[in-house]
C-alpha atoms as a PDB file:
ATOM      1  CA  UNK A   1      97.169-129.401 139.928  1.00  0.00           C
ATOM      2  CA  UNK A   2      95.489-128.766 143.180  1.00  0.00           C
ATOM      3  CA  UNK A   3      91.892-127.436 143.492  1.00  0.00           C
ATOM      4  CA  UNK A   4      93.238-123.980 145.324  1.00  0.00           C
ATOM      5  CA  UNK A   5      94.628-123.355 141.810  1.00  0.00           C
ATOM      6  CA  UNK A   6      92.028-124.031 139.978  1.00  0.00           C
ATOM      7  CA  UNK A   7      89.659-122.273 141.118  1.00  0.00           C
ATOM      8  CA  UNK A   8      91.881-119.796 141.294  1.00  0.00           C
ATOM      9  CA  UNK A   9      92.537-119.719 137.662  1.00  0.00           C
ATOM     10  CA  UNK A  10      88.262-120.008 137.169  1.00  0.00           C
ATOM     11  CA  UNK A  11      88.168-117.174 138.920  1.00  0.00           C
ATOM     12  CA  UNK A  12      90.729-114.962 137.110  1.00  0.00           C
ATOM     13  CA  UNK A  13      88.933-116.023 133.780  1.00  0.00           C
ATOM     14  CA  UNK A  14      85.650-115.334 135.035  1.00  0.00           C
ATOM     15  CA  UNK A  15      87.192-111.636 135.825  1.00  0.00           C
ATOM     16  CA  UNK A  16      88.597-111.205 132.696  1.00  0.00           C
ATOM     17  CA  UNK A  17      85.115-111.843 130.782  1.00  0.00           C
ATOM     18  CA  UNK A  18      83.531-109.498 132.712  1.00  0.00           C
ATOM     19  CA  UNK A  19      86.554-106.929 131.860  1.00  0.00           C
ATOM     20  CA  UNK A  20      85.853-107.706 128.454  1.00  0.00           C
ATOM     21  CA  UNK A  21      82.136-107.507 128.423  1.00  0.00           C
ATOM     22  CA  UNK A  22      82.373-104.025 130.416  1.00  0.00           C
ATOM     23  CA  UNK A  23      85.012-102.796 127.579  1.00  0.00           C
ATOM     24  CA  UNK A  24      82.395-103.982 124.921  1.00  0.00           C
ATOM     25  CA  UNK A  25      79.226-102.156 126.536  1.00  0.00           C
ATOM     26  CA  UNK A  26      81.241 -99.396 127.002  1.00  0.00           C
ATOM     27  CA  UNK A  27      82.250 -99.055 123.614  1.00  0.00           C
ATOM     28  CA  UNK A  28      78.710 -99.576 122.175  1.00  0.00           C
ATOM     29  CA  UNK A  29      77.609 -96.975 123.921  1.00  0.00           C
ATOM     30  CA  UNK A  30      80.121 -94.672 122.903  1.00  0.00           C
ATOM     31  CA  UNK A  31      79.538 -95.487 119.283  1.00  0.00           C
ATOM     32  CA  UNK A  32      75.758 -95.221 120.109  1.00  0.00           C
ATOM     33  CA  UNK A  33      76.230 -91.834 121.699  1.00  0.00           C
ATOM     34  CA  UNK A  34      78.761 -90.705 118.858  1.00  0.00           C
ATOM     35  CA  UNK A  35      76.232 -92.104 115.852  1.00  0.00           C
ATOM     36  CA  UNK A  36      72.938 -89.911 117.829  1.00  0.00           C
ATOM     37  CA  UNK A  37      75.473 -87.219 117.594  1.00  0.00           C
ATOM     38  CA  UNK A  38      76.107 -87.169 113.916  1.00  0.00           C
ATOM     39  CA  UNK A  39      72.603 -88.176 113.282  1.00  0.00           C
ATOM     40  CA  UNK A  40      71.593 -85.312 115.295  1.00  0.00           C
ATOM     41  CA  UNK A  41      74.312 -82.642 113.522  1.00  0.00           C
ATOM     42  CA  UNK A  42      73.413 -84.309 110.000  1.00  0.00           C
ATOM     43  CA  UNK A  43      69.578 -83.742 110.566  1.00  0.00           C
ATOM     44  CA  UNK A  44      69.955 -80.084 111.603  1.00  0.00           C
ATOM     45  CA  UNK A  45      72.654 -79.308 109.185  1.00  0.00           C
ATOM     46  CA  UNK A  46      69.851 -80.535 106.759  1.00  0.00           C
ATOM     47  CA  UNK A  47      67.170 -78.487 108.039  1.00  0.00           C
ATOM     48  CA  UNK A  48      69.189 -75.583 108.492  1.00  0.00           C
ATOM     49  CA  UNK A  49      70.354 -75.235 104.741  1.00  0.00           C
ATOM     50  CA  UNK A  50      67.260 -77.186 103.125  1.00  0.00           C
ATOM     51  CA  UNK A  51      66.490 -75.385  99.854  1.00  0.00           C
ATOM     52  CA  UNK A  52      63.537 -75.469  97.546  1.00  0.00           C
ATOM     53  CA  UNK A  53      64.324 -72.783  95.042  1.00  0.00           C
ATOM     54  CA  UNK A  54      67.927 -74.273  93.823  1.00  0.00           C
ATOM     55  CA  UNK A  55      67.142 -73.548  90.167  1.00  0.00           C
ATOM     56  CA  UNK A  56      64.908 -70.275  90.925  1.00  0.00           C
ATOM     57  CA  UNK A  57      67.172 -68.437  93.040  1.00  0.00           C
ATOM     58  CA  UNK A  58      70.873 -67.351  92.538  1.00  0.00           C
ATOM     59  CA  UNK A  59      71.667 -66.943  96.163  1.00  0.00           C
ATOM     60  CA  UNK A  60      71.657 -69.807  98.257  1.00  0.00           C
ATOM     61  CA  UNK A  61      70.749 -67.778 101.562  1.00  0.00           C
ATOM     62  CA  UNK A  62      67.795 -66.091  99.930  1.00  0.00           C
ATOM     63  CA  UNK A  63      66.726 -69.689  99.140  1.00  0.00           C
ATOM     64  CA  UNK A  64      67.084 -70.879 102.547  1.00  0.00           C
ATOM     65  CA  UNK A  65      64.773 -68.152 103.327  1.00  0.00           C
ATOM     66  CA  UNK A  66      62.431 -68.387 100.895  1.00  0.00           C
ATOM     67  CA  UNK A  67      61.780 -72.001 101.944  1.00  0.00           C
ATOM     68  CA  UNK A  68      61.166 -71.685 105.407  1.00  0.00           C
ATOM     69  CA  UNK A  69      58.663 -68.927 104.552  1.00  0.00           C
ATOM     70  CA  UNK A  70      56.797 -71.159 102.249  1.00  0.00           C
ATOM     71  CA  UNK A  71      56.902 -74.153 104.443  1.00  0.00           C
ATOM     72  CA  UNK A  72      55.376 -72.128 107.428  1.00  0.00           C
ATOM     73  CA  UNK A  73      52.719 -70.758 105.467  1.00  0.00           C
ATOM     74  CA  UNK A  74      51.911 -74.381 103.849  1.00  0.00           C
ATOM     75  CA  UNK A  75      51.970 -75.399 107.506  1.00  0.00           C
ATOM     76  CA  UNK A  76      49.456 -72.561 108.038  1.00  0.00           C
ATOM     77  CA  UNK A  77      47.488 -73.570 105.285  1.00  0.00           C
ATOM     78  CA  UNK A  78      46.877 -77.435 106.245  1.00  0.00           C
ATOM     79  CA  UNK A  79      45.836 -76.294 109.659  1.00  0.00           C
ATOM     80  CA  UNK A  80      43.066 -73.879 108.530  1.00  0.00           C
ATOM     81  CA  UNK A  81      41.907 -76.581 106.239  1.00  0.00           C
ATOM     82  CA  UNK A  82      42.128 -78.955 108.779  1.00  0.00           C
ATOM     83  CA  UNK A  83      40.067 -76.724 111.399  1.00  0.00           C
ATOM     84  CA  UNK A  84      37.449 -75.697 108.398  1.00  0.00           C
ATOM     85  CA  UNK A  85      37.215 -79.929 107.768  1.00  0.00           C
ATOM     86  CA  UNK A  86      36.590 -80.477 111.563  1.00  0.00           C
ATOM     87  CA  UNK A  87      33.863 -77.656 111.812  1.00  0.00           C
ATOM     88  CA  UNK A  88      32.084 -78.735 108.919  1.00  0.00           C
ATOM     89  CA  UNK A  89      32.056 -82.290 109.647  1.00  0.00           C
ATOM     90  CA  UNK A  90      31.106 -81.307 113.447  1.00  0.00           C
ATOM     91  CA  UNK A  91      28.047 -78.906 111.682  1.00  0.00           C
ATOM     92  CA  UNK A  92      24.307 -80.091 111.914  1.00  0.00           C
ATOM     93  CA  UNK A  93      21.384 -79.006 110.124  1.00  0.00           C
ATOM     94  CA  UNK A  94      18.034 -77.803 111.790  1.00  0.00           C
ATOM     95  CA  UNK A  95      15.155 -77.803 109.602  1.00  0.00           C
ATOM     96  CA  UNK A  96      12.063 -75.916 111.212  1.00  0.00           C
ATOM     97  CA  UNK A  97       8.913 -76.198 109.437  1.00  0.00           C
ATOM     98  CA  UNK A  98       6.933 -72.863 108.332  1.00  0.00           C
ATOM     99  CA  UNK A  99       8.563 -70.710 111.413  1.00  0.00           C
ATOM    100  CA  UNK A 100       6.688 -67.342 112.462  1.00  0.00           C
ATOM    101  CA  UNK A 101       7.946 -64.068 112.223  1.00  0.00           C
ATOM    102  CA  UNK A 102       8.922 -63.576 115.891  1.00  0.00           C
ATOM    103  CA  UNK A 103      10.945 -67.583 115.319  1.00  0.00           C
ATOM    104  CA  UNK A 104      12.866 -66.455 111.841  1.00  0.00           C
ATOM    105  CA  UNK A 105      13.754 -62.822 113.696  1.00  0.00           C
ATOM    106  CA  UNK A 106      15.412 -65.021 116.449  1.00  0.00           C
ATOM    107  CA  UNK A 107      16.783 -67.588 113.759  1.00  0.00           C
ATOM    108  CA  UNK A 108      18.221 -64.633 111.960  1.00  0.00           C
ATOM    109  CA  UNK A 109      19.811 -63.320 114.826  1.00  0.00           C
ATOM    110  CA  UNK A 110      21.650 -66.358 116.306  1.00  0.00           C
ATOM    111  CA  UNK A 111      22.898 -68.068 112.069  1.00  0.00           C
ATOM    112  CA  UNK A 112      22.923 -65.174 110.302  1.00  0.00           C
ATOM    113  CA  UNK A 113      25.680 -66.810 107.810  1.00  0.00           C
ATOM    114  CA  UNK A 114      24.432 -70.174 107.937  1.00  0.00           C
ATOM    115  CA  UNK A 115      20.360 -69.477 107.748  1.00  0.00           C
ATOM    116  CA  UNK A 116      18.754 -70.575 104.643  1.00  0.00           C
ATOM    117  CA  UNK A 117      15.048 -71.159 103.215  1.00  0.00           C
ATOM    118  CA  UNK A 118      14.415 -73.467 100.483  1.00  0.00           C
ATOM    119  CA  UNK A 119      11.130 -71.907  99.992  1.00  0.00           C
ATOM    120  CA  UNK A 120       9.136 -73.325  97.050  1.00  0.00           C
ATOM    121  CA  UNK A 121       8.740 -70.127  95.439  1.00  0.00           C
ATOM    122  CA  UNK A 122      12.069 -67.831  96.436  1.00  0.00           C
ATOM    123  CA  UNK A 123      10.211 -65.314  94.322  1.00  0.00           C
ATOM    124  CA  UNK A 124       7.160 -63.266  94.306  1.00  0.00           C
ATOM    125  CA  UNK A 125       5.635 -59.971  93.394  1.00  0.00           C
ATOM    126  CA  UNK A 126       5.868 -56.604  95.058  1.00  0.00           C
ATOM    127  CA  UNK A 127       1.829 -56.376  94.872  1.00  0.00           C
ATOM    128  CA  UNK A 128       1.658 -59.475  97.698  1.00  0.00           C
ATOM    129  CA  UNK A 129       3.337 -57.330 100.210  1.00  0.00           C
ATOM    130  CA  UNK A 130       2.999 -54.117  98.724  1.00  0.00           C
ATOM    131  CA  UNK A 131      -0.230 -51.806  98.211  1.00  0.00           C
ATOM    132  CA  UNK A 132      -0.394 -48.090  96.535  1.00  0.00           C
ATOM    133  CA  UNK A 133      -3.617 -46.181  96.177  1.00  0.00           C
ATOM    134  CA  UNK A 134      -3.674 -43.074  93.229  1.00  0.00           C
ATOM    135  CA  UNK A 135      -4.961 -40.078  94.560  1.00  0.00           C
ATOM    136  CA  UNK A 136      -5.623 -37.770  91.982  1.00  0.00           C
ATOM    137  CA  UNK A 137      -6.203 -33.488  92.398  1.00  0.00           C
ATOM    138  CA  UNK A 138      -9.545 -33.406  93.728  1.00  0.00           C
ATOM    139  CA  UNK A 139     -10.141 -30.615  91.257  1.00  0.00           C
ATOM    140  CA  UNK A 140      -9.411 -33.846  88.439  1.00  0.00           C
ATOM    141  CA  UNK A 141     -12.436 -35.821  90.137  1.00  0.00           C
ATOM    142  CA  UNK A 142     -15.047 -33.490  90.443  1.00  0.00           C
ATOM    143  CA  UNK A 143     -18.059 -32.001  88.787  1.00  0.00           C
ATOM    144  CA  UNK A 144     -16.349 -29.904  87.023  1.00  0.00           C
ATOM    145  CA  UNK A 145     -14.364 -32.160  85.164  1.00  0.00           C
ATOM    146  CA  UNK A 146     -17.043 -35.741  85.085  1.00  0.00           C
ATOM    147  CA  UNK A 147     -20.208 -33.977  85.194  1.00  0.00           C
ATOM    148  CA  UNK A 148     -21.883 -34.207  81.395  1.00  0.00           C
ATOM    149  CA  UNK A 149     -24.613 -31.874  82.327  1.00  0.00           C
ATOM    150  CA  UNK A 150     -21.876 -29.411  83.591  1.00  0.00           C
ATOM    151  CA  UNK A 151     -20.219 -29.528  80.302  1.00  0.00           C
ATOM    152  CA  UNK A 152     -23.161 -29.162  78.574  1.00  0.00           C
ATOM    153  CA  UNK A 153     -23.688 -25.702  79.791  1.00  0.00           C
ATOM    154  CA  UNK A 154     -20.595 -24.347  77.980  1.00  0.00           C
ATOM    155  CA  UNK A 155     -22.199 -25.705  75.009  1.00  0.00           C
ATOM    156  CA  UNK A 156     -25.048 -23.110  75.091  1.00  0.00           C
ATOM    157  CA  UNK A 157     -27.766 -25.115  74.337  1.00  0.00           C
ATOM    158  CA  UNK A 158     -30.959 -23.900  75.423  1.00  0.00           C
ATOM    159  CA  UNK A 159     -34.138 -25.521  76.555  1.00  0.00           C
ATOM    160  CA  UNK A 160     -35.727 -25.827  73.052  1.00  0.00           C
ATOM    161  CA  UNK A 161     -32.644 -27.808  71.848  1.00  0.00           C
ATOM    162  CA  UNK A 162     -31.068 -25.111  69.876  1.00  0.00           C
ATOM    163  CA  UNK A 163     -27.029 -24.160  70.005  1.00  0.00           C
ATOM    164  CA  UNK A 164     -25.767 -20.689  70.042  1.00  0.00           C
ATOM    165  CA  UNK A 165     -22.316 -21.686  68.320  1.00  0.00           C
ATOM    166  CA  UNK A 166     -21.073 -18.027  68.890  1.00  0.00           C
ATOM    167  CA  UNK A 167     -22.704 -16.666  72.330  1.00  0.00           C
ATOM    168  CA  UNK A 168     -22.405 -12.653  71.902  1.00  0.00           C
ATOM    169  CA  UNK A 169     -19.922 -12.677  75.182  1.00  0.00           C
ATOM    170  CA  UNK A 170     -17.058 -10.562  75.907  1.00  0.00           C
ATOM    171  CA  UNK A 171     -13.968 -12.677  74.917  1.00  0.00           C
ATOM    172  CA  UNK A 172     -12.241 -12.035  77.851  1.00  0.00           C
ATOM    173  CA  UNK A 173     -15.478 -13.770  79.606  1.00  0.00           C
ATOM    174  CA  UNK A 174     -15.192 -17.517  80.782  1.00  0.00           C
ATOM    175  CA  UNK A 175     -18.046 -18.572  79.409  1.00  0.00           C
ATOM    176  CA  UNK A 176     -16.932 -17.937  75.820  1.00  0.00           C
ATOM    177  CA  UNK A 177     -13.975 -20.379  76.422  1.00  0.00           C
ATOM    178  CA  UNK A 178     -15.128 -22.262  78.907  1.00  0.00           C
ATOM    179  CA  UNK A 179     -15.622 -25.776  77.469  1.00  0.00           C
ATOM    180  CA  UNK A 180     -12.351 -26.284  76.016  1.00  0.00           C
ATOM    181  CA  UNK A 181     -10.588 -24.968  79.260  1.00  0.00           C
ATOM    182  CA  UNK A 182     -12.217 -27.971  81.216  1.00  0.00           C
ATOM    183  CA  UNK A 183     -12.292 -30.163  78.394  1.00  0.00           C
ATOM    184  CA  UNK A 184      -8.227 -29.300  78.523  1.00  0.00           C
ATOM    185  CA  UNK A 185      -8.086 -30.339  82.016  1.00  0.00           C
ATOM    186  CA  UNK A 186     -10.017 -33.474  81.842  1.00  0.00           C
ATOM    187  CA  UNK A 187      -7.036 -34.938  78.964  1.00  0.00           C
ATOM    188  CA  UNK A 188      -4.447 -33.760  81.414  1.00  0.00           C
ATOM    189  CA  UNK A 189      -6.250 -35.396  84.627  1.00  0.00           C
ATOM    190  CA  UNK A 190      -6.750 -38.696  82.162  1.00  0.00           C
ATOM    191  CA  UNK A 191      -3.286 -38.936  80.736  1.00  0.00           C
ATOM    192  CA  UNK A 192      -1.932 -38.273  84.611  1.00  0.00           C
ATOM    193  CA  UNK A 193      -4.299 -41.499  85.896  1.00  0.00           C
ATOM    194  CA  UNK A 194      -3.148 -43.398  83.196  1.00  0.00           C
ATOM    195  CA  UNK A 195       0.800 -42.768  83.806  1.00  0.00           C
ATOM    196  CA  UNK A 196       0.589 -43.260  87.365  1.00  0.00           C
ATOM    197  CA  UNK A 197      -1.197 -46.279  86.892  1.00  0.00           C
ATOM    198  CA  UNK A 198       0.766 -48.197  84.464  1.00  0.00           C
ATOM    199  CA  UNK A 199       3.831 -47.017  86.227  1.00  0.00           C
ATOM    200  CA  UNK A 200       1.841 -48.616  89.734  1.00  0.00           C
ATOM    201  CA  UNK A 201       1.140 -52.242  87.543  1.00  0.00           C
ATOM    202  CA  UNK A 202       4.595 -52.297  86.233  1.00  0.00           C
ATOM    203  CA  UNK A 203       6.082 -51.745  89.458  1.00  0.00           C
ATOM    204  CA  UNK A 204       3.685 -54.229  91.598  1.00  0.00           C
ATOM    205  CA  UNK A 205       4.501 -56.877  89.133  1.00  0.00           C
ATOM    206  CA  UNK A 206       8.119 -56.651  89.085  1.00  0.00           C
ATOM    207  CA  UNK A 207       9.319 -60.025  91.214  1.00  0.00           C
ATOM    208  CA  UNK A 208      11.168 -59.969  94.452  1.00  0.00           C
ATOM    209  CA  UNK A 209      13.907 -62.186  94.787  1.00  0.00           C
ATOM    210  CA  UNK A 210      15.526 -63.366  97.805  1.00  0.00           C
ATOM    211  CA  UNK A 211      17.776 -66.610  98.360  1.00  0.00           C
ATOM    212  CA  UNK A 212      18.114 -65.880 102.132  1.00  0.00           C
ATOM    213  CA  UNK A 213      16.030 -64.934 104.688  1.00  0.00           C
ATOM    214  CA  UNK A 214      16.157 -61.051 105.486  1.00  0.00           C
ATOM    215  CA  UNK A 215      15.211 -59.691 108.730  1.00  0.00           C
ATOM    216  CA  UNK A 216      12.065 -57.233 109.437  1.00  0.00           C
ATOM    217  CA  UNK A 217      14.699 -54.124 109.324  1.00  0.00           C
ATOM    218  CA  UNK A 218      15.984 -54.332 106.240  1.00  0.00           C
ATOM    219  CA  UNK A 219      12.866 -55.418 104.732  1.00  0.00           C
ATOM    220  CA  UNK A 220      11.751 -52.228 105.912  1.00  0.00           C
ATOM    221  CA  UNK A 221      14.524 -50.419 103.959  1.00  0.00           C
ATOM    222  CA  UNK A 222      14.218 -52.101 101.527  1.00  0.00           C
ATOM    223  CA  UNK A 223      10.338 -51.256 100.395  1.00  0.00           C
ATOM    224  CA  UNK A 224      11.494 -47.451 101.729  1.00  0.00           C
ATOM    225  CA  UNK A 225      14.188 -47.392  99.589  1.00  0.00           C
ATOM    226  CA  UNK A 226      10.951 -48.853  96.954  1.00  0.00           C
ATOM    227  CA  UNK A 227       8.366 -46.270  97.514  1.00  0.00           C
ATOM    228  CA  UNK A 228      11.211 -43.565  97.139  1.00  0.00           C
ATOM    229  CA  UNK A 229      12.129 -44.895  93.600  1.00  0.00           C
ATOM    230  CA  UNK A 230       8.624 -45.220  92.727  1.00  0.00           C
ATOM    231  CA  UNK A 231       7.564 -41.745  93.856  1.00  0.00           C
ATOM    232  CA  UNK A 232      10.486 -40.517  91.848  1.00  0.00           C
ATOM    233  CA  UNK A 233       9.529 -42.085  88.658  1.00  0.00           C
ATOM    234  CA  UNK A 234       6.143 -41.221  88.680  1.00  0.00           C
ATOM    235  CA  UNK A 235       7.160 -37.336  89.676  1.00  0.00           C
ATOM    236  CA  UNK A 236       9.312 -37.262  86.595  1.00  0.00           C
ATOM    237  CA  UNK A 237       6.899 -39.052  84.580  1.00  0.00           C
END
């Protein structure tokens, strides 16, 4: 056999196996392209018809729906959680030590939700803020009412000692019933100061309680809203 024919017939096999291997490549991606396909249509087919509620729900489409709705909101859920998680890790506390009034005003202001004071004593009575002076009637703190030697004229005892127990007055005269008039008053005037005054002690030891800082407004309201309760107690008192 000559070498022209040889190599011709090298040649022509060479051809063939690259016929071949084209043929094979072709076909693997074809079966590639046709298994993505089907992979693809079984994966949606799956999501499309996916169903939680089998057993709960007669109606397959209601089901369908029912689990989308709960997967989105599940979704939803592990997102906030995940964004509450980040922000609280991300958080860092400030401590400031025994802030002035003008510094907790501005604190208040800026944190309002995340302020806090771990004060030693979160409570405390009203009387270390608080003050309230009784002012009585004038009429219920003056001679005629604490004055012995007033009160001793009604009794109409004369300069040698004596007592007239029945002075020959008129009896529509003050001086007949004098004494026990103002003697009258002075139990009213006493049993007033001693109402308004426990009511005051009761009230200035009562504790005020507060877990968070509270800014100078409302702690204005607040002892408003106080004095109004207290003024109404003692009124009806």
């Amino acid at each position: 056999m000559s070498p022209l024919v040889t190599k011709s017939i090298i040649h022509l096999c060479r051809k063939w196996n690259r016929i071949l291997k084209a043929d094979e490549e072709r076909g693997l991606s074809t079966n590639l392209q046709d298994g993505t396909q089907n992979f693809g249509r079984l994966i949606y087919h799956k999501v499309t018809t996916f169903n939680l509620f089998k057993r709960t729900l007669t109606d397959v489409q209601h089901g369908i729906y029912s689990t989308r709705v709960y997967i989105i909101l599940l979704l939803t859920g592990v997102y906030i959680l995940v964004l509450y998680s980040t922000s609280i890790a991300g958080s860092q506390q400030i401590i400031v030590q025994n802030p002035s009034k003008d510094q907790v005003e501005d604190l208040n202001k800026l944190y309002l939700s995340g302020l806090s004071c771990p004060c030693r004593r979160p409570s405390m009575p009203r009387s270390t803020f608080m003050h309230h002076e009784v002012r009585l009637h004038p009429f219920c703190t003056s001679s005629f009412v604490r004055d012995d030697h007033w009160l001793q004229y009604w009794t109409m005892k004369f300069l040698n000692g004596t007592i007239d127990p029945t002075p020959p007055f008129y009896w529509a005269d003050v001086r007949k019933h004098g004494l026990k008039f103002f003697h009258y008053v002075k139990i009213v005037c006493d049993l007033a100061a001693t109402t308004v005054s426990e009511s005051l002690n009761a009230f200035d030891t009562e504790q005020f309680f507060s877990s968070q800082p509270i800014s100078q407004l409302e702690f204005n309201d607040l002892t408003s809203n106080w004095d109004s309760y207290l003024y109404t107690q003692v009124t009806y008192d």
